[in-house]
Protein backbone atom coordinates (compact mmCIF):
# COMPACT_ATOMS: atom_id res chain seq x y z
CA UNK A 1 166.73 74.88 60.76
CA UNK A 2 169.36 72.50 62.13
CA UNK A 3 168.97 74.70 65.50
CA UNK A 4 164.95 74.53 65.81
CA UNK A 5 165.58 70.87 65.43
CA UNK A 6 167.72 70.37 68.61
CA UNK A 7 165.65 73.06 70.21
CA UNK A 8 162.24 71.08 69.45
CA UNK A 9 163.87 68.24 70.58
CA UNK A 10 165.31 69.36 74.17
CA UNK A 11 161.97 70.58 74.63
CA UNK A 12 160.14 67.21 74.26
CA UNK A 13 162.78 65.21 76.34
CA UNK A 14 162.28 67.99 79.00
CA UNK A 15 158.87 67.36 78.70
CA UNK A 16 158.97 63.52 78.69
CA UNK A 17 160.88 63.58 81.55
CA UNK A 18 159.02 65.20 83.50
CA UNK A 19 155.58 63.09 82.46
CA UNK A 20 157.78 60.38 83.37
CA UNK A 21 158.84 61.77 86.63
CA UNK A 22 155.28 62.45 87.99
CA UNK A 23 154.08 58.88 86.27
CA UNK A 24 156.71 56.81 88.64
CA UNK A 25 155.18 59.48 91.30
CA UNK A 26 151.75 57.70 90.94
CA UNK A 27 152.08 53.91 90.04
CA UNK A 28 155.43 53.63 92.78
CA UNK A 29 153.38 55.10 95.45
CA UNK A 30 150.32 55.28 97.46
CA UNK A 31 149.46 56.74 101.53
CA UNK A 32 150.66 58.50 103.01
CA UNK A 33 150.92 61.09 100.69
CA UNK A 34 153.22 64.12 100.31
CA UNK A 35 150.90 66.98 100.65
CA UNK A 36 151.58 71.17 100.09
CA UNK A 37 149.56 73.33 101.64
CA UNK A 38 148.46 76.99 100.31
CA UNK A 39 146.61 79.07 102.73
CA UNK A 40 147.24 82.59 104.74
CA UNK A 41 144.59 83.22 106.91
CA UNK A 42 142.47 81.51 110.12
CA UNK A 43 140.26 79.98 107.75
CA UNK A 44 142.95 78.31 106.49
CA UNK A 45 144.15 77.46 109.83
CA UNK A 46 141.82 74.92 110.22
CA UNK A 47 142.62 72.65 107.06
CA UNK A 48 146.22 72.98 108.29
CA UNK A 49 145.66 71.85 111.88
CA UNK A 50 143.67 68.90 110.30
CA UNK A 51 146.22 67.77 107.81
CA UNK A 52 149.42 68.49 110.59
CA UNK A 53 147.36 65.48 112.84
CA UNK A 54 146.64 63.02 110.49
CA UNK A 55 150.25 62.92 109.84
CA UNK A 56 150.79 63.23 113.79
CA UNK A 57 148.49 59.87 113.94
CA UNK A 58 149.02 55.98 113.98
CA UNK A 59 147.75 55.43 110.45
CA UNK A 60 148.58 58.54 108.48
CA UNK A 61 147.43 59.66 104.99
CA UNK A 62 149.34 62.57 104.87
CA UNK A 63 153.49 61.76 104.86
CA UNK A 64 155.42 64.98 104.13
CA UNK A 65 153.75 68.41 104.86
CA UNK A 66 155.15 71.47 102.97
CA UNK A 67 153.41 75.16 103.28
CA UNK A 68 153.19 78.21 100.99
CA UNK A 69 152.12 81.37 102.43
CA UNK A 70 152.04 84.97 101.27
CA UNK A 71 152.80 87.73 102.90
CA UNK A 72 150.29 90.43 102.14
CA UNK A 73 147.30 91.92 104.09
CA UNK A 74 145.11 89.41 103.45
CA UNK A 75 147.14 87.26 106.23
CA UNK A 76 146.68 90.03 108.53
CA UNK A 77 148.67 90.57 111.78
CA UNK A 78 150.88 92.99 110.72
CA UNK A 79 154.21 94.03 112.85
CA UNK A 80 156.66 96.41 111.41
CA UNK A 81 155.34 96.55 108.11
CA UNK A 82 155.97 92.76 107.87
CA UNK A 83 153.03 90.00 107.52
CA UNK A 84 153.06 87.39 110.96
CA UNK A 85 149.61 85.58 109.79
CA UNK A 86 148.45 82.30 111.61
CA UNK A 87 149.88 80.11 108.52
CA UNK A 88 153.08 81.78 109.16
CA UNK A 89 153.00 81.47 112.42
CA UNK A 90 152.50 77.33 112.35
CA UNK A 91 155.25 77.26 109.74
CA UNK A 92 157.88 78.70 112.24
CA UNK A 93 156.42 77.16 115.25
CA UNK A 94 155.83 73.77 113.99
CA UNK A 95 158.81 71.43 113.86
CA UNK A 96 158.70 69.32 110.61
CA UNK A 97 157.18 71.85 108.72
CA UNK A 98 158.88 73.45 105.72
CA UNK A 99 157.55 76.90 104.51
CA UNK A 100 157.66 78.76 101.39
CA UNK A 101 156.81 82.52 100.36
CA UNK A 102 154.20 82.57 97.55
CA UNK A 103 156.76 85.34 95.76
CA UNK A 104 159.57 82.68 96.08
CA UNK A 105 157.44 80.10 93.96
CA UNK A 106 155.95 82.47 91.25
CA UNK A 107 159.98 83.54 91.03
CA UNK A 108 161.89 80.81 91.21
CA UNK A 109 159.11 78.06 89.77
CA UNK A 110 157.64 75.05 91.67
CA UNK A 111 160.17 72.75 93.15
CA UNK A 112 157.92 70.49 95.20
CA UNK A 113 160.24 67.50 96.37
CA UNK A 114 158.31 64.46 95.47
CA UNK A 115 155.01 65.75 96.24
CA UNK A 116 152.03 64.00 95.24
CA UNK A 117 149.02 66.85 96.00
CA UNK A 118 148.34 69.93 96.83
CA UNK A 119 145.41 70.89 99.06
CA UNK A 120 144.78 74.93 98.55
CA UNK A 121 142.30 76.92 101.56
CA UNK A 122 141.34 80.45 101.32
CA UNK A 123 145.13 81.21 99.55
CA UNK A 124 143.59 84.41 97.73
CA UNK A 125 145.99 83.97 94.77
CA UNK A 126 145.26 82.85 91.36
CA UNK A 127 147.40 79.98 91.13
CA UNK A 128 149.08 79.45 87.45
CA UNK A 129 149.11 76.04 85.65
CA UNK A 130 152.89 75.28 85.92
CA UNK A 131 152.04 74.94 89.81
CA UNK A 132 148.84 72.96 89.51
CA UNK A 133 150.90 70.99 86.76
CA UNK A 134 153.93 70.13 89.50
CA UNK A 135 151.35 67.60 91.12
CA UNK A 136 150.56 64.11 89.59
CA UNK A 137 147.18 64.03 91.27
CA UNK A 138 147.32 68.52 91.09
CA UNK A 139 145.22 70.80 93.61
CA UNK A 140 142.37 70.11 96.10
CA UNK A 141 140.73 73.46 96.56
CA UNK A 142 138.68 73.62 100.01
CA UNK A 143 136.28 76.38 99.42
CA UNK A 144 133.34 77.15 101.92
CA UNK A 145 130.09 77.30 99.91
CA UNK A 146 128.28 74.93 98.16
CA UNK A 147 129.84 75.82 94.70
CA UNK A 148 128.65 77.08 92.33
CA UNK A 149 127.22 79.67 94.74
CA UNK A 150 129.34 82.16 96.05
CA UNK A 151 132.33 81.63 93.80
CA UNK A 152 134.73 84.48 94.97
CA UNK A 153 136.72 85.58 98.15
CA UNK A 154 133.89 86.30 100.42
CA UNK A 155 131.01 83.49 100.64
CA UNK A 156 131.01 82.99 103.95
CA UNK A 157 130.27 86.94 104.18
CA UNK A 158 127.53 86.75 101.51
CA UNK A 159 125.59 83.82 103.32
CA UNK A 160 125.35 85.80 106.41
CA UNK A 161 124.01 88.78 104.48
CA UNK A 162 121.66 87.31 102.52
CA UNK A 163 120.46 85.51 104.76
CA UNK A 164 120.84 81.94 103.80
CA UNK A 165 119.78 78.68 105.81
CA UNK A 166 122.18 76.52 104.06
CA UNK A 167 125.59 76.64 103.25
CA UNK A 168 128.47 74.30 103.21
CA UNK A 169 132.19 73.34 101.74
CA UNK A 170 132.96 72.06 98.56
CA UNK A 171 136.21 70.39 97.67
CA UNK A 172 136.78 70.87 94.05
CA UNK A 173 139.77 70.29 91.48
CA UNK A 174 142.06 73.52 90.58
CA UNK A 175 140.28 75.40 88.02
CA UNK A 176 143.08 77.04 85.77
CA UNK A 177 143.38 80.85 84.92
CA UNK A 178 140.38 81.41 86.92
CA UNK A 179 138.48 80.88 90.62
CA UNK A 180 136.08 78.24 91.90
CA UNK A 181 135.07 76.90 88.60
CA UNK A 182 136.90 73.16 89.19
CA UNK A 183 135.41 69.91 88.82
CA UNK A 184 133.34 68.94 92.14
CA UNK A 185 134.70 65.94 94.27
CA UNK A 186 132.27 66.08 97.20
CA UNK A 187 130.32 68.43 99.41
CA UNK A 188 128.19 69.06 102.51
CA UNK A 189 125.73 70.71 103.51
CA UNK A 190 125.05 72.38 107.09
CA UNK A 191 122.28 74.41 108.68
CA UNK A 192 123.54 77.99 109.35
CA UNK A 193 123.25 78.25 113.18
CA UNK A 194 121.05 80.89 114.10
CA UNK A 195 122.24 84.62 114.99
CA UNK A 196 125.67 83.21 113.42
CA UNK A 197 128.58 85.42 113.14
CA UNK A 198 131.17 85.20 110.37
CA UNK A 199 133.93 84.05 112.62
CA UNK A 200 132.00 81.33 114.15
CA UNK A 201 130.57 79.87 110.40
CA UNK A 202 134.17 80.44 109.30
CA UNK A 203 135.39 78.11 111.93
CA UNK A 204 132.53 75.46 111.11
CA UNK A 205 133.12 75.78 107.62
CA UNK A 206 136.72 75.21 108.31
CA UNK A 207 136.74 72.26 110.66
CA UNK A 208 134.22 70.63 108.14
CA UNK A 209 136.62 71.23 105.46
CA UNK A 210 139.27 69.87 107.22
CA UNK A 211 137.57 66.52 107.62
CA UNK A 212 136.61 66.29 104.39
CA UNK A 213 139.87 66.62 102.83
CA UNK A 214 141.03 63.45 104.62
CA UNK A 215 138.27 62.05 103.89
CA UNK A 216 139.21 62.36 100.26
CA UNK A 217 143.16 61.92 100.70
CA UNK A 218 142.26 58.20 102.22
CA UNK A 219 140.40 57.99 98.77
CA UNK A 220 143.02 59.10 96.05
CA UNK A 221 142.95 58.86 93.21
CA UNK A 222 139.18 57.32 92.72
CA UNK A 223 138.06 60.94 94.08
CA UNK A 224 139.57 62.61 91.49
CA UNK A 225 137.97 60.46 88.40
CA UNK A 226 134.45 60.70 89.83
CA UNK A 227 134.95 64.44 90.17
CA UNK A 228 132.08 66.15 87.89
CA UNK A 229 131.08 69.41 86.65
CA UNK A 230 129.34 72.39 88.68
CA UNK A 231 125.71 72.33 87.69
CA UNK A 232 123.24 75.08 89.18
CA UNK A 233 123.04 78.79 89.25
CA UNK A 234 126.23 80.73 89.49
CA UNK A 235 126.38 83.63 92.47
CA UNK A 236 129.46 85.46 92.56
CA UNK A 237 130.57 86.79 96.04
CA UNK A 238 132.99 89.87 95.60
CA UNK A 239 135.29 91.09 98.28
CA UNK A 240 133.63 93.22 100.35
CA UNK A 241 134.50 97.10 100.69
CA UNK A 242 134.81 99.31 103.99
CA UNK A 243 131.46 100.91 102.67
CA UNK A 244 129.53 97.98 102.80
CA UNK A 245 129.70 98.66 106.55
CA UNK A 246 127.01 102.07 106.14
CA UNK A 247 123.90 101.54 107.33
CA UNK A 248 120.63 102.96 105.09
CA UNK A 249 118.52 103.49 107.52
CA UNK A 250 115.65 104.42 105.21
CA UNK A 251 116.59 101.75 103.11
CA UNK A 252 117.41 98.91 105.18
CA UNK A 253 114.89 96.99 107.40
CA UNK A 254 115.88 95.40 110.84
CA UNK A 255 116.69 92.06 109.73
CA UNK A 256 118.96 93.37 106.51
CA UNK A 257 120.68 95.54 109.21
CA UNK A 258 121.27 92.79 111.76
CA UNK A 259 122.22 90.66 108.84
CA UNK A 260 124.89 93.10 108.32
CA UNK A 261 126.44 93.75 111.42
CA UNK A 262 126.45 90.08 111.89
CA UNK A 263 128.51 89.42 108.49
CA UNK A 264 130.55 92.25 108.53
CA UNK A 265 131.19 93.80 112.64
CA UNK A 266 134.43 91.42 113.58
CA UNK A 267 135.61 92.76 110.04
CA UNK A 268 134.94 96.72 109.76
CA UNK A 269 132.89 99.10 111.50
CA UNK A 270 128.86 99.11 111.19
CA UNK A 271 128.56 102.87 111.08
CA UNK A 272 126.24 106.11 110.69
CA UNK A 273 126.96 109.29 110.73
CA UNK A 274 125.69 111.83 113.24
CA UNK A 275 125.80 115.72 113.13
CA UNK A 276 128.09 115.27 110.23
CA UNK A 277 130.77 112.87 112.54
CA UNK A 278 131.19 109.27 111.62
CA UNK A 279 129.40 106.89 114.46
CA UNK A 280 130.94 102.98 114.80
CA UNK A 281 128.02 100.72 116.59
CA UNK A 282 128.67 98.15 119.00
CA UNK A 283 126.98 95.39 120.31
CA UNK A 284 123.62 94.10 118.69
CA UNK A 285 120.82 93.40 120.87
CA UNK A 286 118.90 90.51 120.24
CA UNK A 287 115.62 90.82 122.28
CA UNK A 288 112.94 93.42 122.35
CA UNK A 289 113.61 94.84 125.65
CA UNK A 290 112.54 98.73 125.39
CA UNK A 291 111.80 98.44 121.82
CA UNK A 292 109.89 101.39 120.64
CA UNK A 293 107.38 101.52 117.68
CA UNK A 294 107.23 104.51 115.57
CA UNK A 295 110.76 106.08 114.97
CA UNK A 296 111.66 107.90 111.89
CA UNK A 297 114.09 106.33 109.86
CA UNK A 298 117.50 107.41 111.74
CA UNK A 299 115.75 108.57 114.83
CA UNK A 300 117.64 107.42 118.11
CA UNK A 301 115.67 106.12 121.13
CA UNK A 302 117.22 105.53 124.34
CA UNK A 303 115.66 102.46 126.83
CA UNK A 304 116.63 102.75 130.41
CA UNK A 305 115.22 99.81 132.74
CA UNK A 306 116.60 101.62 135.85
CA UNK A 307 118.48 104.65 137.16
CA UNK A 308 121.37 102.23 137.07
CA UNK A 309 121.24 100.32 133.38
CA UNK A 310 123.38 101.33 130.32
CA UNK A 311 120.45 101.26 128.43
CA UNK A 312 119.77 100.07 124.57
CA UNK A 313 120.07 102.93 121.81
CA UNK A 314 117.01 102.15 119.63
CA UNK A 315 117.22 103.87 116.20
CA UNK A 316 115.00 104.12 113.46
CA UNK A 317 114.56 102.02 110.19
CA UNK A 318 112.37 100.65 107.25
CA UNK A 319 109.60 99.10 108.88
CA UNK A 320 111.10 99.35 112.57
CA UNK A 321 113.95 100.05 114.48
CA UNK A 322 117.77 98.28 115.54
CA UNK A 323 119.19 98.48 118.77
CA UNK A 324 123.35 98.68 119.94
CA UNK A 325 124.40 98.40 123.38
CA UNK A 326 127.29 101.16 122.52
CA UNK A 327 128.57 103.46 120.38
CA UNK A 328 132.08 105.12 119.42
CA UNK A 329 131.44 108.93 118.08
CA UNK A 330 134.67 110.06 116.12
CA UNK A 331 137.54 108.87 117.70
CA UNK A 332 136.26 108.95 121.29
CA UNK A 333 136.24 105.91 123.08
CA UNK A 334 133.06 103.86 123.29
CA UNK A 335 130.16 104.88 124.93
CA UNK A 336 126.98 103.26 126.40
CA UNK A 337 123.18 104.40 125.67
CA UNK A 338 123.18 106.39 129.31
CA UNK A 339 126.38 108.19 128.34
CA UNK A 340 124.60 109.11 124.71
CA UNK A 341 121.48 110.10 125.75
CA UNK A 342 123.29 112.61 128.49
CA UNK A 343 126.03 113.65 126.30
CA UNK A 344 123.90 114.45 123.18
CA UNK A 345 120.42 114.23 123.39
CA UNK A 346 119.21 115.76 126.90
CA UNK A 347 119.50 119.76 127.47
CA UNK A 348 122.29 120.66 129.63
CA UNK A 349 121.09 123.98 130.71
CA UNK A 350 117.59 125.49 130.76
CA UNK A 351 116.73 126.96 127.71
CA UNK A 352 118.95 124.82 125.79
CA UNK A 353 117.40 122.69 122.97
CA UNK A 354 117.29 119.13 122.76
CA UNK A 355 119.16 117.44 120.23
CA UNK A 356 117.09 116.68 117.25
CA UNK A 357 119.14 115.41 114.55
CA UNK A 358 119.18 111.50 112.74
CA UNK A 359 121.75 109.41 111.66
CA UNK A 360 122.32 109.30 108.16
């Protein structure tokens, strides 16, 4: 008994203290703040570049800037079996920048020096309520979509696909044991540029956010008490797998298919299969030149303009037909439309047949 006493008691003065610590943290300060950043990959770049000059400028809202990175695949550039992502990159090339591995904070516990916020970008971790707990004012999370659609690691992906008009970024509050469901604190809206790739939303989306979090940092802490619940349908967008890269021909109609290869091509291969051998395509056309009408679903169709242009591979779909400037059979190196209609769909030698097959 006398032992859970003192036990019960350590435990509230531990926990009194450190109420008391992040109180004086609050009402003893104001901007520019001490910010952490948690991101890993090049849309998380962006946030970082934006937060790194505001504290670069003449009237800074951002005082100390700390980083934690992981090290996984999801940072990508791998060398040696070690992660070199672009957030790990600015960490060792930036001078006044401290870094820390994700591992060493889940292992050792947070042990952010006086910092007032955290600001978390495309981080790809589910971050537990000890950390979110170390800040007074806790975690801004800068997620591109206008929340709450496309909650999940890939919205960017899934507006591309599905062919939305609108998107946008949301900054919302640190939901806790789960993703994306935080309070609101603002968000904008943009027009998806037309024939947009992932890469180039994810760098609009990215800038944007980057403003926007500045935007709210000059604004702590009224930001944070006007901050209000998600209202609207919920759409969930799931990572993506390497099969979401095969085409249906029969399926799929040319705008789905377009749609596609514009989410997914700078990702993973948009692919087929042809006489049983896995075919990567490259380079979407855009206009109609040499567009055929009346291909089978999987049929190929080579346009030639001259005795001298690549040509356009036209192949066959629901309700019309894609074209690809190139194409990589197996593991051979890429190949135009001249090069595949010689090499497998003309007769080499009298009497030989023509190629007939589809992709599938």
């Amino acid at each position: 008994m006398l032992i859970a006493f003192f036990s019960n008691r350590i435990l509230l003065y531990k926990h009194l203290r450190c109420c008391s610590h992040c109180y004086r943290r609050l009402t003893n300060s104001g901007p520019p703040w001490n910010v952490v950043f948690f991101g890993n990959d090049y849309v998380s770049i962006a946030v970082l570049n934006a937060l790194h000059s505001n504290q670069q400028s003449d009237r800074p809202v951002v005082g100390r800037l700390d980083v934690v990175y992981s090290s996984t695949r999801h940072s990508l550039g791998w060398k040696g079996g070690k992660a070199e992502g672009p957030v790990w990159k600015f960490v060792k090339e930036t001078a006044g920048v401290s870094g820390t591995e994700w591992c060493d904070v889940l292992r050792d516990g947070p042990a952010f020096r006086d910092a007032h916020v955290g600001v978390l970008a495309s981080f790809g971790k589910l971050v537990p309520e000890s950390v979110i707990d170390a800040f007074p004012y806790q975690i801004i999370n800068v997620h591109p979509s206008l929340l709450p659609r496309y909650r999940g690691s890939a919205p960017i992906l899934h507006a591309i696909l599905n062919g939305d008009s609108k998107t946008g970024v949301t900054l919302a509050t640190m939901s806790r044991n789960s993703f994306d469901k935080g309070k609101i604190i603002s968000q904008r809206e943009i027009t998806i540029p037309r024939d947009c790739y992932s890469l180039e939303l994810s760098r609009i989306l990215s800038k944007l956010g980057g403003d926007m979090v500045i935007e709210a940092l000059n604004d702590l802490p009224i930001v944070f008490n006007k901050a209000s619940e998600q209202k609207g349908r919920v759409v969930l967008a799931s990572k993506l797998k390497k099969s979401d890269g095969v085409v249906h021909w029969s399926e799929e109609t040319p705008a789905s298919i377009e749609r596609r290869y514009r989410a997914l091509s700078e990702l993973m291969s948009i692919r087929s299969v042809w006489g049983g051998t896995s075919v990567a395509f490259i380079g979407l056309v855009s206009d109609d030149r040499g567009r055929p009408i009346d291909l089978r679903p999987g049929e190929p169709f080579v346009a030639l303009v001259d005795r001298h242009d690549p040509g356009v591979v036209w192949i066959g779909c629901k309700e019309g037909c894609v074209g690809f400037y190139n194409l990589c059979i197996g593991s051979k190196s890429p190949i135009n439309a001249r090069q595949f209609q010689q090499g497998y769909l003309v007769a080499k030698l009298p009497g030989d047949n023509v190629v007939s097959q589809l992709f599938v």
